[in-house]
PDB file of N, CA and C in Angstrom:
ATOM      1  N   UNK A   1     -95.543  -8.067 -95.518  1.00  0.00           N
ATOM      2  CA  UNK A   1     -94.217  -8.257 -96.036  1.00  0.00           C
ATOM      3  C   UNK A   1     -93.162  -7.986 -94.977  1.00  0.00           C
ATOM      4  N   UNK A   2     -93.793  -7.554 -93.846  1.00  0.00           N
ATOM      5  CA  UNK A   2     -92.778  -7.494 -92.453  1.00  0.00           C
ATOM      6  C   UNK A   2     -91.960  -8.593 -92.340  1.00  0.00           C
ATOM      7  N   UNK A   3     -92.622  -9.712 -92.698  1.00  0.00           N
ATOM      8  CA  UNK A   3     -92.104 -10.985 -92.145  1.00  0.00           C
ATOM      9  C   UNK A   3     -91.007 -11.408 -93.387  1.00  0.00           C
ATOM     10  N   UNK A   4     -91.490 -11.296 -94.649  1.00  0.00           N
ATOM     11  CA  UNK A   4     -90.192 -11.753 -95.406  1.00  0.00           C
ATOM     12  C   UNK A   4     -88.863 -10.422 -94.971  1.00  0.00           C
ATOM     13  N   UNK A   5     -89.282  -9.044 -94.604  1.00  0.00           N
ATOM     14  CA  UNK A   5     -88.069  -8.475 -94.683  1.00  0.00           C
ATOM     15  C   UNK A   5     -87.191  -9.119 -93.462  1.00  0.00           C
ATOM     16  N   UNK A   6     -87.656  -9.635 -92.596  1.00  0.00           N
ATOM     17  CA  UNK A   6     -87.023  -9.948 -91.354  1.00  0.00           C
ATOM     18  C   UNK A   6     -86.832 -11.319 -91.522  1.00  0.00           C
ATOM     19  N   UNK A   7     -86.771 -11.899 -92.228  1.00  0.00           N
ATOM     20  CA  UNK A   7     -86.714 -13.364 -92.522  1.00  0.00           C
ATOM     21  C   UNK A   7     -85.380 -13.650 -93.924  1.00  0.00           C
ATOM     22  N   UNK A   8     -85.515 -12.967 -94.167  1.00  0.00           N
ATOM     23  CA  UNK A   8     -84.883 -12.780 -96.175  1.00  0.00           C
ATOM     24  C   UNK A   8     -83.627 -11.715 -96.147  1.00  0.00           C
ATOM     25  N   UNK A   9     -84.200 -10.206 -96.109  1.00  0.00           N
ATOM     26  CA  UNK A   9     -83.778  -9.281 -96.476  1.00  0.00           C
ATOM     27  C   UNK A   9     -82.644  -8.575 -95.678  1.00  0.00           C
ATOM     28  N   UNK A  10     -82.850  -9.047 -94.323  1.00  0.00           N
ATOM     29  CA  UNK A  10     -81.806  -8.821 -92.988  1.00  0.00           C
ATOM     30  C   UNK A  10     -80.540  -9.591 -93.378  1.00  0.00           C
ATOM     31  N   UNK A  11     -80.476 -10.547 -93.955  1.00  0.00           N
ATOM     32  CA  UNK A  11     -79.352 -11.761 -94.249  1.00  0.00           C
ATOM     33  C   UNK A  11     -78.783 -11.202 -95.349  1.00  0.00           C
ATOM     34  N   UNK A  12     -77.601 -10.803 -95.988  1.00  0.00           N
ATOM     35  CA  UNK A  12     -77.548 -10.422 -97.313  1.00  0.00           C
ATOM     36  C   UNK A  12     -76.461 -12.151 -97.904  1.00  0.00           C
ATOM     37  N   UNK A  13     -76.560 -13.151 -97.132  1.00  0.00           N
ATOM     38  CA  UNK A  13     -76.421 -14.046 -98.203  1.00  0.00           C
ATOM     39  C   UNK A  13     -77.017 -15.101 -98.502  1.00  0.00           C
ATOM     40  N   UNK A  14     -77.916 -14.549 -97.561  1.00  0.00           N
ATOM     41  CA  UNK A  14     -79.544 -15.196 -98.167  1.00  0.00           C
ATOM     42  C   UNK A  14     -80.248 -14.750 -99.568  1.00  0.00           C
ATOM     43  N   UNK A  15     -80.217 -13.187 -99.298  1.00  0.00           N
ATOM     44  CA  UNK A  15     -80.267 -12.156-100.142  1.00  0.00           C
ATOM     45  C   UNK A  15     -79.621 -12.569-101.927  1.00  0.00           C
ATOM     46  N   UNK A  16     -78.081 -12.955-101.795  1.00  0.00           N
ATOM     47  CA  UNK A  16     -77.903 -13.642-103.232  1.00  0.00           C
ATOM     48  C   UNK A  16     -78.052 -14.349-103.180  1.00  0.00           C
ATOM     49  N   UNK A  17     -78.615 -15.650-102.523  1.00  0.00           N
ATOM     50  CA  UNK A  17     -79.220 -16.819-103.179  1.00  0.00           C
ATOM     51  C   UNK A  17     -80.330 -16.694-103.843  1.00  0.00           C
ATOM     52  N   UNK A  18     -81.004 -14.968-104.094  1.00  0.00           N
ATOM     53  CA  UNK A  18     -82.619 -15.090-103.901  1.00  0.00           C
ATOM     54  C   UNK A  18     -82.587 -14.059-105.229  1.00  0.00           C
ATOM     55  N   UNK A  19     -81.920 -13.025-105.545  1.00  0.00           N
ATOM     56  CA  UNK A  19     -81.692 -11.879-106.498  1.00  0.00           C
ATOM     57  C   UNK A  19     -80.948 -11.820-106.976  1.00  0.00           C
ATOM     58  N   UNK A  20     -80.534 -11.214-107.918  1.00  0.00           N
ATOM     59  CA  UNK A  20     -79.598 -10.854-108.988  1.00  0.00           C
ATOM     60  C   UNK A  20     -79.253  -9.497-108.569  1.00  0.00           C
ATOM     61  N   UNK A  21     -77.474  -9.543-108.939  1.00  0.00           N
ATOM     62  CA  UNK A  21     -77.234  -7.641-108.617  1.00  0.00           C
ATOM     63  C   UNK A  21     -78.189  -6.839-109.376  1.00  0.00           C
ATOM     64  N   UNK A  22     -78.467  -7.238-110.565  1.00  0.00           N
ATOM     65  CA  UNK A  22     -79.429  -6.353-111.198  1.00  0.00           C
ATOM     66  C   UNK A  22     -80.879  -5.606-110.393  1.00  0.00           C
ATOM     67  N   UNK A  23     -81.444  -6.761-109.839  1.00  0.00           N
ATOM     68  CA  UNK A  23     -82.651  -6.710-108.839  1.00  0.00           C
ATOM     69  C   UNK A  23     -82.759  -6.201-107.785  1.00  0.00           C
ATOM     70  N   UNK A  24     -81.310  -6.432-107.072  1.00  0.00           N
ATOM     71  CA  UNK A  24     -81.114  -5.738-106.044  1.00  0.00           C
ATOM     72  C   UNK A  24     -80.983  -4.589-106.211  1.00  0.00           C
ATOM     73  N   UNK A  25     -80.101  -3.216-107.168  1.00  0.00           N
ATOM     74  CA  UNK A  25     -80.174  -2.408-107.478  1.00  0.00           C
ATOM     75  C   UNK A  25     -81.399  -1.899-107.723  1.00  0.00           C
ATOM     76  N   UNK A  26     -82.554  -2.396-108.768  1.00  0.00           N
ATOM     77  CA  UNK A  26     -83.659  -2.102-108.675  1.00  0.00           C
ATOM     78  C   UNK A  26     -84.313  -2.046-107.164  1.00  0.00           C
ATOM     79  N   UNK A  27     -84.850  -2.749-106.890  1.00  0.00           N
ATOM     80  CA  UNK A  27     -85.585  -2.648-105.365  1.00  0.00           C
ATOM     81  C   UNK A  27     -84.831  -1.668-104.493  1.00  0.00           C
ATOM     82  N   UNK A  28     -83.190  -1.414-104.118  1.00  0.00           N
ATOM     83  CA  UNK A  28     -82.851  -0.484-103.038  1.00  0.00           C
ATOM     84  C   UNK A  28     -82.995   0.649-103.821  1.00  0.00           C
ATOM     85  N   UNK A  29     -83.403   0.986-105.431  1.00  0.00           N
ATOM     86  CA  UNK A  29     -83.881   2.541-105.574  1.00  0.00           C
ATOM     87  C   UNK A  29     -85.035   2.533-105.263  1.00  0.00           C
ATOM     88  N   UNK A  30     -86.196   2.157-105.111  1.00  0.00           N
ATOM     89  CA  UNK A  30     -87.193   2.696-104.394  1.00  0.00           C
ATOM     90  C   UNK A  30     -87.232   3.129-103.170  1.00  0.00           C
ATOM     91  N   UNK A  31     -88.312   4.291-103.113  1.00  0.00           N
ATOM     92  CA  UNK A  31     -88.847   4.246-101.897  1.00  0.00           C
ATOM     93  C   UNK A  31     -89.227   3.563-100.597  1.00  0.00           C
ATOM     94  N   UNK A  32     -90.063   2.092-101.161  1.00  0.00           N
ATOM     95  CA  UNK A  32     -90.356   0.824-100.093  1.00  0.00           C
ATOM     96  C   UNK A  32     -89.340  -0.249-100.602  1.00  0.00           C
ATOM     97  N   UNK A  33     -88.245  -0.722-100.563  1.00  0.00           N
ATOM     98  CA  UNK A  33     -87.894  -1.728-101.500  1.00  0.00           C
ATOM     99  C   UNK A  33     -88.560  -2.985-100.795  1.00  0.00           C
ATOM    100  N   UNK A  34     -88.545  -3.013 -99.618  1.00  0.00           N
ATOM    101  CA  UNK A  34     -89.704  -4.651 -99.334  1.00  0.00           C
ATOM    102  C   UNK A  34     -90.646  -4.946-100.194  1.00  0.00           C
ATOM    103  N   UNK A  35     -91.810  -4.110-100.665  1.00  0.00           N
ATOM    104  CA  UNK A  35     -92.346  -4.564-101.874  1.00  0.00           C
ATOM    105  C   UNK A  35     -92.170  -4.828-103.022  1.00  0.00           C
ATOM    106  N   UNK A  36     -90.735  -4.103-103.458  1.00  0.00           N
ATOM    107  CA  UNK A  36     -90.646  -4.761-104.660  1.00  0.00           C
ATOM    108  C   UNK A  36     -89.732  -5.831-104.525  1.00  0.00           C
ATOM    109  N   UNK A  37     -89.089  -6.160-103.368  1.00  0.00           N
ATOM    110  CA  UNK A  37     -88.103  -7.080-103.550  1.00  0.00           C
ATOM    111  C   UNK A  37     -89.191  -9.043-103.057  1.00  0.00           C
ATOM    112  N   UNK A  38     -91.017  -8.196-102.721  1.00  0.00           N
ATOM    113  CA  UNK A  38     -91.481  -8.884-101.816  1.00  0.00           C
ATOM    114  C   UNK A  38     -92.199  -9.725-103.869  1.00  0.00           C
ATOM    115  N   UNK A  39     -92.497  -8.491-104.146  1.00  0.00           N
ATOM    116  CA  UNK A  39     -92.832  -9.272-105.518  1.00  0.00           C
ATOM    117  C   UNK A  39     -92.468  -9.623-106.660  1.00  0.00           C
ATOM    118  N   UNK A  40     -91.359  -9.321-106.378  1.00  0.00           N
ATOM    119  CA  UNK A  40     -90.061 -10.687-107.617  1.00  0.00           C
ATOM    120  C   UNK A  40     -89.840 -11.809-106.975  1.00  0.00           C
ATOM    121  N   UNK A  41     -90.366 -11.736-105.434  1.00  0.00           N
ATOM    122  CA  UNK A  41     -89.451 -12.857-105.268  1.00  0.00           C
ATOM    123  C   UNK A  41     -90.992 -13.821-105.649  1.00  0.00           C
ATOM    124  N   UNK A  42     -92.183 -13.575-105.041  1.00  0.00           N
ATOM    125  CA  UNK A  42     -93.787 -14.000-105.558  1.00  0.00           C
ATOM    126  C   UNK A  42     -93.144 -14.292-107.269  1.00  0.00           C
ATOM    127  N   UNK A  43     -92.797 -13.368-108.003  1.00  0.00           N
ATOM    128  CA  UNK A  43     -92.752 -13.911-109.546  1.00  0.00           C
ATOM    129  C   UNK A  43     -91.897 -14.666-109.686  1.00  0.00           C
ATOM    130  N   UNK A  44     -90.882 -14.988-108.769  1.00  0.00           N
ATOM    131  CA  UNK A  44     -90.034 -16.004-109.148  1.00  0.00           C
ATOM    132  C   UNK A  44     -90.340 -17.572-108.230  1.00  0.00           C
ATOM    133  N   UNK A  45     -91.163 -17.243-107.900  1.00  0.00           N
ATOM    134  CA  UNK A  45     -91.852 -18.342-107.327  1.00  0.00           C
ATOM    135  C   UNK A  45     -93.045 -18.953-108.508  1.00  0.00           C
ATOM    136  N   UNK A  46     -93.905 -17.974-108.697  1.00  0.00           N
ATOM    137  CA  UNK A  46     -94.584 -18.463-109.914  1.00  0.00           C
ATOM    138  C   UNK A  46     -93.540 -19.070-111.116  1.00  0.00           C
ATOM    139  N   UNK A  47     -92.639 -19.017-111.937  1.00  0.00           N
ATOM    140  CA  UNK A  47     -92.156 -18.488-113.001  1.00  0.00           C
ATOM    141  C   UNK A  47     -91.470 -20.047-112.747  1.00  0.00           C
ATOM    142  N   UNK A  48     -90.842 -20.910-111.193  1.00  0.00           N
ATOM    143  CA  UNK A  48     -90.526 -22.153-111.215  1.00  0.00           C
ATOM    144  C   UNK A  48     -91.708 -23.115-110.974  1.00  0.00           C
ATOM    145  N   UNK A  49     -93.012 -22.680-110.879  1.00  0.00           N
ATOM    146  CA  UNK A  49     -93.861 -23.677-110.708  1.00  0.00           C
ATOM    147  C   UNK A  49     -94.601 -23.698-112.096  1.00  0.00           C
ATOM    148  N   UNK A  50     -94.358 -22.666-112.913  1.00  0.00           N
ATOM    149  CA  UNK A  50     -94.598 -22.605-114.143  1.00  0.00           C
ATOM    150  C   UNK A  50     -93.700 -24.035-115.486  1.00  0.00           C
ATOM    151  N   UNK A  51     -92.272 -23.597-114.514  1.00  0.00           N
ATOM    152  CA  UNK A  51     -91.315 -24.476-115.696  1.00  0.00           C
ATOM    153  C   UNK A  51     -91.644 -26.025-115.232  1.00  0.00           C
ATOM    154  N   UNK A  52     -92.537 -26.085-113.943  1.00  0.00           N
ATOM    155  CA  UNK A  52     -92.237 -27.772-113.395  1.00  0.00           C
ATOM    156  C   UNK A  52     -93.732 -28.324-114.238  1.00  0.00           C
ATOM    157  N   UNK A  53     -94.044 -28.019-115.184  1.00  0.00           N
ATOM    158  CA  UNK A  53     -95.082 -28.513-116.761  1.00  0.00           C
ATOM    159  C   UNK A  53     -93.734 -28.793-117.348  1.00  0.00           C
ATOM    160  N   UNK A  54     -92.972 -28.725-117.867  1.00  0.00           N
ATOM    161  CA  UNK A  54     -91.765 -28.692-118.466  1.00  0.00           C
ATOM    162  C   UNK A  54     -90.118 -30.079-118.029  1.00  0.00           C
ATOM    163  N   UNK A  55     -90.993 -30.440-116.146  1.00  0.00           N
ATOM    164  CA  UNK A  55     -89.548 -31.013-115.584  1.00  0.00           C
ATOM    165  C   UNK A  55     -88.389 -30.206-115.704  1.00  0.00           C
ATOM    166  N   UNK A  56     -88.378 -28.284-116.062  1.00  0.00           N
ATOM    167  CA  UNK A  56     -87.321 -27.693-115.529  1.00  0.00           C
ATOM    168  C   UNK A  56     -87.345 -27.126-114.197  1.00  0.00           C
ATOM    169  N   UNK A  57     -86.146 -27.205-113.859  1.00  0.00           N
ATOM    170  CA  UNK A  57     -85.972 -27.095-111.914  1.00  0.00           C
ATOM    171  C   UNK A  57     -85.064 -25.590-112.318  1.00  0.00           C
ATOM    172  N   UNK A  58     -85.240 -24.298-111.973  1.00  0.00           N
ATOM    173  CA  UNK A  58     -84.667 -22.968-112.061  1.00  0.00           C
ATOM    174  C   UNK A  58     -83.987 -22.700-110.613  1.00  0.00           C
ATOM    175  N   UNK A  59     -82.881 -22.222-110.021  1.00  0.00           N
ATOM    176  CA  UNK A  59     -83.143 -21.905-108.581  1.00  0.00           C
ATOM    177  C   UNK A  59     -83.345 -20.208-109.258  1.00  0.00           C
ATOM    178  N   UNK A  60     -83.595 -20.163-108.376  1.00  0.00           N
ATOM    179  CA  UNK A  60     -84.265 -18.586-107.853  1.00  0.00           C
ATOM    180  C   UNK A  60     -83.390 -17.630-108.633  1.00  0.00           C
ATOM    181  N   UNK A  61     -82.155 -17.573-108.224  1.00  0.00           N
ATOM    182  CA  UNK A  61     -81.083 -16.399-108.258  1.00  0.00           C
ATOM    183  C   UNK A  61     -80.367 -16.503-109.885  1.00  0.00           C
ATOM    184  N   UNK A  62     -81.120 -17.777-110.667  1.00  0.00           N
ATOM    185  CA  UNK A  62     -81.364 -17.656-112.382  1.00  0.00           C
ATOM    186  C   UNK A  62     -82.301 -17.106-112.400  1.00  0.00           C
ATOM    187  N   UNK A  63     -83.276 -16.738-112.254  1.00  0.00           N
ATOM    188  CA  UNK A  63     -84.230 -15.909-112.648  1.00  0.00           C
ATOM    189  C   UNK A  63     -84.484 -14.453-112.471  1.00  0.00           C
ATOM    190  N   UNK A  64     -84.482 -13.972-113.484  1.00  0.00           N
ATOM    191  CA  UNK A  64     -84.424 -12.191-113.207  1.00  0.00           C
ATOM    192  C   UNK A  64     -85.415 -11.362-113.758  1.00  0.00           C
ATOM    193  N   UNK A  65     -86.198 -11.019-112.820  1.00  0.00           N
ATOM    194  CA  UNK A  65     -87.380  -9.901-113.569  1.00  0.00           C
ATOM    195  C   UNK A  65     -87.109  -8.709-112.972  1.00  0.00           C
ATOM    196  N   UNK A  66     -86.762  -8.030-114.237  1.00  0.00           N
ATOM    197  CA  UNK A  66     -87.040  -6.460-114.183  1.00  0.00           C
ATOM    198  C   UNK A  66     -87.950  -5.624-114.713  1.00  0.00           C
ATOM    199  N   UNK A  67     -88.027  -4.461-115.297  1.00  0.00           N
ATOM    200  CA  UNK A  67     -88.963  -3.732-115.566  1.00  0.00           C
ATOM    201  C   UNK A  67     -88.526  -2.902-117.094  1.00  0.00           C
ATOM    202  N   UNK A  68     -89.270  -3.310-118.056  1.00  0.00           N
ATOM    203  CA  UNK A  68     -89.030  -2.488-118.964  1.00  0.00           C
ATOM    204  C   UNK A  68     -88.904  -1.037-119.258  1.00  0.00           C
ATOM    205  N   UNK A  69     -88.708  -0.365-120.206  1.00  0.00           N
ATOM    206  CA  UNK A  69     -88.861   1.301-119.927  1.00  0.00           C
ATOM    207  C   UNK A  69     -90.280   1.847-119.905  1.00  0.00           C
ATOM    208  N   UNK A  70     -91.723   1.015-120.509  1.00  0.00           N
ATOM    209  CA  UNK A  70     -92.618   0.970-120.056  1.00  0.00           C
ATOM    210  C   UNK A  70     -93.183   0.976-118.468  1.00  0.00           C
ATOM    211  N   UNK A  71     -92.553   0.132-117.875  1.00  0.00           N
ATOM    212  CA  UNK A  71     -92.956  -0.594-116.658  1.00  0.00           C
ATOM    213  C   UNK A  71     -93.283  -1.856-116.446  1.00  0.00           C
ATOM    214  N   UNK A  72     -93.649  -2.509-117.935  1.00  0.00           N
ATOM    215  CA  UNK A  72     -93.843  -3.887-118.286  1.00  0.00           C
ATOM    216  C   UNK A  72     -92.937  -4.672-117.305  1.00  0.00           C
ATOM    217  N   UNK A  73     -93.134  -5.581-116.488  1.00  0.00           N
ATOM    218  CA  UNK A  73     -91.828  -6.648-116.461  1.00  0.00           C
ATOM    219  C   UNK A  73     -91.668  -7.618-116.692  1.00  0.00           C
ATOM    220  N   UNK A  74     -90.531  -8.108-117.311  1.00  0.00           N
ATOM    221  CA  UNK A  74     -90.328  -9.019-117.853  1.00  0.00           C
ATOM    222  C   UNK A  74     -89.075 -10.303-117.415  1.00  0.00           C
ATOM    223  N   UNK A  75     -88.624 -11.439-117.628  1.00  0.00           N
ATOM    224  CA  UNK A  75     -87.957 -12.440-117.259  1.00  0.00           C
ATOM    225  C   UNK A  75     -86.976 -12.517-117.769  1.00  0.00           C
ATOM    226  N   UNK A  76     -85.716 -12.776-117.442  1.00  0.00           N
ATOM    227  CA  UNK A  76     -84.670 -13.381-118.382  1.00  0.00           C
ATOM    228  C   UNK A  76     -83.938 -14.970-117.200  1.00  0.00           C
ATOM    229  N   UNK A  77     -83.674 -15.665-117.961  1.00  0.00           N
ATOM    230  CA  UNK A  77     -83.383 -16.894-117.056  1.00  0.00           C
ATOM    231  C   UNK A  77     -81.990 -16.528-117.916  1.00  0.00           C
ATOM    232  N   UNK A  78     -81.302 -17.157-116.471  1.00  0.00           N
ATOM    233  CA  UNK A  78     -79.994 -16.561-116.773  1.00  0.00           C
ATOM    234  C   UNK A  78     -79.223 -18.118-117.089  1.00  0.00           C
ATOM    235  N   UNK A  79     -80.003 -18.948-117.359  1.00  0.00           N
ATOM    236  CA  UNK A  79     -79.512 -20.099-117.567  1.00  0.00           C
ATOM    237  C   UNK A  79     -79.810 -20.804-119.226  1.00  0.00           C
ATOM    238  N   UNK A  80     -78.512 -20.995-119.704  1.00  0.00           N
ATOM    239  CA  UNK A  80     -78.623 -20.693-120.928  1.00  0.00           C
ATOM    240  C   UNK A  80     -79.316 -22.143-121.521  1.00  0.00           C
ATOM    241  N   UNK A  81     -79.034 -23.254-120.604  1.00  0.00           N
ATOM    242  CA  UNK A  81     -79.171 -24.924-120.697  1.00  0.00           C
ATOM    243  C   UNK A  81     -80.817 -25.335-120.658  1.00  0.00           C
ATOM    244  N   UNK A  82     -81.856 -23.941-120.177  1.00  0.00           N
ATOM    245  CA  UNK A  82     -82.839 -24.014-120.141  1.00  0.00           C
ATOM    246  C   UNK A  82     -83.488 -24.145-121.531  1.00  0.00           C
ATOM    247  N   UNK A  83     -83.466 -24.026-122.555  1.00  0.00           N
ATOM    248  CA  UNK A  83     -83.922 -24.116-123.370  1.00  0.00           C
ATOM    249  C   UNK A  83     -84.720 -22.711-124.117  1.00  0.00           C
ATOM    250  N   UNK A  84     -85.637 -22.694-125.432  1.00  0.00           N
ATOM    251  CA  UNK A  84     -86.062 -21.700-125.660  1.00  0.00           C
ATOM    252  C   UNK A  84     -87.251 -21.494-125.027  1.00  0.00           C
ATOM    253  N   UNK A  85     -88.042 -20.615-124.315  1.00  0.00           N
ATOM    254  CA  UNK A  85     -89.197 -20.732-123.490  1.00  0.00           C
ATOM    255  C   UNK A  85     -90.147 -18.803-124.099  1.00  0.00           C
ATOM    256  N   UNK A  86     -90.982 -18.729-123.662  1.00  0.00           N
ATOM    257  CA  UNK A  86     -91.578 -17.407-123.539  1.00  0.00           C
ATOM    258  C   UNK A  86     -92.355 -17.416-122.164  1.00  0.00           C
ATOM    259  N   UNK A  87     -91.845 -16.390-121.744  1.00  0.00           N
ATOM    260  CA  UNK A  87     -92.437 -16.083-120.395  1.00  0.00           C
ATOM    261  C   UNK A  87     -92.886 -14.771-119.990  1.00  0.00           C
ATOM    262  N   UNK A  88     -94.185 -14.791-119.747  1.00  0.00           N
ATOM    263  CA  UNK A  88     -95.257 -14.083-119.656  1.00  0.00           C
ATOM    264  C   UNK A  88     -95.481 -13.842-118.261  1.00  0.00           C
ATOM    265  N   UNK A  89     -95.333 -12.203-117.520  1.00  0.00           N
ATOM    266  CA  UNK A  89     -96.014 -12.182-115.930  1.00  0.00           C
ATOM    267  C   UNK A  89     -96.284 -11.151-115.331  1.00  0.00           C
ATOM    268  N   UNK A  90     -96.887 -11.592-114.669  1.00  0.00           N
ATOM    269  CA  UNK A  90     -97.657 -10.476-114.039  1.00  0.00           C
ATOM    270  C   UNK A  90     -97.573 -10.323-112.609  1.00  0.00           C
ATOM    271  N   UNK A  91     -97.303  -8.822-112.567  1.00  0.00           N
ATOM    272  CA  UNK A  91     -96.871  -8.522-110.700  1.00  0.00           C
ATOM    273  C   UNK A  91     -97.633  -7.404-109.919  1.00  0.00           C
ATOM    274  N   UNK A  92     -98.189  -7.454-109.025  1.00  0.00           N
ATOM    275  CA  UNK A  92     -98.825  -7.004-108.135  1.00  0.00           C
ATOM    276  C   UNK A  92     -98.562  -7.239-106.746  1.00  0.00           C
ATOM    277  N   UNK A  93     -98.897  -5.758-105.921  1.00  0.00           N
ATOM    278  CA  UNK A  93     -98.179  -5.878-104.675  1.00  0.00           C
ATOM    279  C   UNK A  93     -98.788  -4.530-103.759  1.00  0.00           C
ATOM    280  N   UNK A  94     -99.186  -4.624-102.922  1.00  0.00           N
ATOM    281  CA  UNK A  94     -99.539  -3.416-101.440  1.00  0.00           C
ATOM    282  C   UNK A  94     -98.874  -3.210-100.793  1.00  0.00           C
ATOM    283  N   UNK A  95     -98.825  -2.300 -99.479  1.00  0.00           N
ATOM    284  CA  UNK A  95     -98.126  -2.577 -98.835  1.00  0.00           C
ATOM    285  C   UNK A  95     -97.853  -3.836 -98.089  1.00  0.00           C
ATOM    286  N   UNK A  96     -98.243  -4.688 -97.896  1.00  0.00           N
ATOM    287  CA  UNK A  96     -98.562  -6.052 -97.272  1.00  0.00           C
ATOM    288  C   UNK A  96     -98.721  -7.259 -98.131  1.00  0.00           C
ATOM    289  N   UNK A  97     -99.009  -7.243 -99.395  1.00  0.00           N
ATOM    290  CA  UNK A  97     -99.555  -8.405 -99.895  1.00  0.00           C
ATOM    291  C   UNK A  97     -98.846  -8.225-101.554  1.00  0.00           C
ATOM    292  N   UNK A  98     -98.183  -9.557-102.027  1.00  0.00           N
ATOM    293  CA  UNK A  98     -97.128  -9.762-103.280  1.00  0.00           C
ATOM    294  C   UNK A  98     -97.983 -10.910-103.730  1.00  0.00           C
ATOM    295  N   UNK A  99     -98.390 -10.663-104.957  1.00  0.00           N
ATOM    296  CA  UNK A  99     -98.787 -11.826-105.906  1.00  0.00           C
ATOM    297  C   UNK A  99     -98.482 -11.616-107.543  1.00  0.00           C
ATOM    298  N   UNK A 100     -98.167 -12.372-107.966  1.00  0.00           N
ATOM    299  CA  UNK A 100     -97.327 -12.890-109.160  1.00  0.00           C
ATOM    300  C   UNK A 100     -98.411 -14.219-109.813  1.00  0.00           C
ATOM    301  N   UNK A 101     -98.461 -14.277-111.034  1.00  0.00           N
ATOM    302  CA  UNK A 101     -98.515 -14.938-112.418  1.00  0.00           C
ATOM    303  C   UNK A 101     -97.848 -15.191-113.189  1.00  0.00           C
ATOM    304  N   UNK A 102     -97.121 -16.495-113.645  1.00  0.00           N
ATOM    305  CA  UNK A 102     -96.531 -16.757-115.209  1.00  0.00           C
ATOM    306  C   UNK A 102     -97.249 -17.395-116.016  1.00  0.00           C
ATOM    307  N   UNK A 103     -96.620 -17.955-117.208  1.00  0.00           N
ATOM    308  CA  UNK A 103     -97.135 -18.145-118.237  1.00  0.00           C
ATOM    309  C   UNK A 103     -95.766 -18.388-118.608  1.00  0.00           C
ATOM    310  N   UNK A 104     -95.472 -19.867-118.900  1.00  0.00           N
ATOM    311  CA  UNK A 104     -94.369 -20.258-119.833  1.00  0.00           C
ATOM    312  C   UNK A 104     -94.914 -21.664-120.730  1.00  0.00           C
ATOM    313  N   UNK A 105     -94.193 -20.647-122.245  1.00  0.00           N
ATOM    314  CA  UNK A 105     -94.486 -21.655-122.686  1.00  0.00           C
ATOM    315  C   UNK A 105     -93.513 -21.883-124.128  1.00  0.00           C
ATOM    316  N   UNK A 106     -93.041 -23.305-124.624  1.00  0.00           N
ATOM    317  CA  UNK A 106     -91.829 -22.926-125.179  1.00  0.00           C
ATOM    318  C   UNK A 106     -92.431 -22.927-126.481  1.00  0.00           C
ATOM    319  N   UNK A 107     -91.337 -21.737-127.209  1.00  0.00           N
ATOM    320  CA  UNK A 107     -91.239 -20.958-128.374  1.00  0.00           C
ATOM    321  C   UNK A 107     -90.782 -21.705-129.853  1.00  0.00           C
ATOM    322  N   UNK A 108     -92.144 -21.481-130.625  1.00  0.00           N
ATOM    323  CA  UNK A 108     -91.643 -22.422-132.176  1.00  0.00           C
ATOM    324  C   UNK A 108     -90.025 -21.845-132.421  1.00  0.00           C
ATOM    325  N   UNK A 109     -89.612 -23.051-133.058  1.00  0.00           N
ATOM    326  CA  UNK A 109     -88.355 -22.292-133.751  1.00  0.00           C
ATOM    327  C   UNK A 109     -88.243 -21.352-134.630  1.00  0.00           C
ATOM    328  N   UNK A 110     -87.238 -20.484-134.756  1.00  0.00           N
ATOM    329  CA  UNK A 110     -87.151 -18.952-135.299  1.00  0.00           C
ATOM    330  C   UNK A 110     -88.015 -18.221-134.901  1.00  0.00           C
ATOM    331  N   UNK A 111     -88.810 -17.981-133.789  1.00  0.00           N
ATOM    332  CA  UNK A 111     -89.558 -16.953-133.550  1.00  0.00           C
ATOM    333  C   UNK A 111     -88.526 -16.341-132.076  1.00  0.00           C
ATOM    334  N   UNK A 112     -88.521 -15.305-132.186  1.00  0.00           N
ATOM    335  CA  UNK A 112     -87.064 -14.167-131.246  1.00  0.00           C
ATOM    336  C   UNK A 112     -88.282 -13.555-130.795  1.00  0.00           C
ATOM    337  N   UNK A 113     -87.671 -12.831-129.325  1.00  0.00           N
ATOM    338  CA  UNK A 113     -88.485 -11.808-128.680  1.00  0.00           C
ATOM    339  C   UNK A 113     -87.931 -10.922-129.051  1.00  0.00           C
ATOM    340  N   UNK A 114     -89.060  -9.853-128.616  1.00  0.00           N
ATOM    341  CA  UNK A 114     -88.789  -8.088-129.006  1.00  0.00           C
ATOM    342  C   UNK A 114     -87.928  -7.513-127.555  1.00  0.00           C
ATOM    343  N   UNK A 115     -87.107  -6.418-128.082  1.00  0.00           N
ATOM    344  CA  UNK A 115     -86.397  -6.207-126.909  1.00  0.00           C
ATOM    345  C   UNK A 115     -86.579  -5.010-126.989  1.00  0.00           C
ATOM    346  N   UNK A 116     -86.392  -4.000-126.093  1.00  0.00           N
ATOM    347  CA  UNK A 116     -86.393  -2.113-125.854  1.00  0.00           C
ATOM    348  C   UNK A 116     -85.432  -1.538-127.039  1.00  0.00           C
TER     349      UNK A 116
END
C-alpha cells in the first residue's frame, strides 16, 4: 500500500475525488490510515463493478463506506438518482494487501434497511 499512499494520498485533491469528509476523518483516526484508506478505496472499486450488472456508473467520491458501531461496514451512495439497491461488503486488509467484495442487488419495494 506504499504505492497507493504515494500515488493517491500525497495529493489531497486527488484525495476528494476519491473520499468523503466522512472517510477521511475515519482513516486519519487510526493508527495506519493507509490501510484503511487502502481498503475503501478496494470497496469502492468493488461496489462500481458491482452496479455495472445494473448499467449504473457511481464515481468514487458517491460512495461511502463506513463502519457501524459493531464494526460491520457498510455503504451509503450518496447519489440519490441511483435508485433503490442493497449493498452488501466485505473488507479486508494487511499491512500491504486491500481486498474488498460487494454484493448489490436491488431491493423489492417497501422493504427499508435497518439502521444503528
Amino acid at each position: 500500500m506504499s504505492r497507493f499512499h504515494q500515488d493517491i494520498l500525497s495529493d489531497s485533491s486527488i484525495l476528494k475525488k476519491i473520499f468523503t469528509e466522512k472517510e477521511v476523518r475515519y482513516c486519519e483516526s487510526k493508527l495506519h490510515p493507509t490501510q484503511h484508506y487502502g481498503v475503501r478505496y478496494a470497496g469502492k472499486e468493488a461496489v462500481v463493478k458491482a452496479f455495472q450488472c445494473y448499467g449504473i456508473r457511481i464515481p468514487l467520491n458517491r460512495i461511502e463506506i463506513l463502519n457501524r458501531k459493531n464494526g460491520i461496514p457498510f455503504v451509503t451512495i450518496l447519489d440519490r438518482n441511483v435508485g433503490n439497491f442493497e449493498i452488501k461488503i466485505s473488507l479486508s486488509h494487511s499491512d500491504t494487501i486491500a481486498a474488498a467484495v460487494a454484493v448489490v442487488c436491488e431491493k423489492p419495494l417497501g422493504k427499508h434497511e435497518y439502521s444503528d
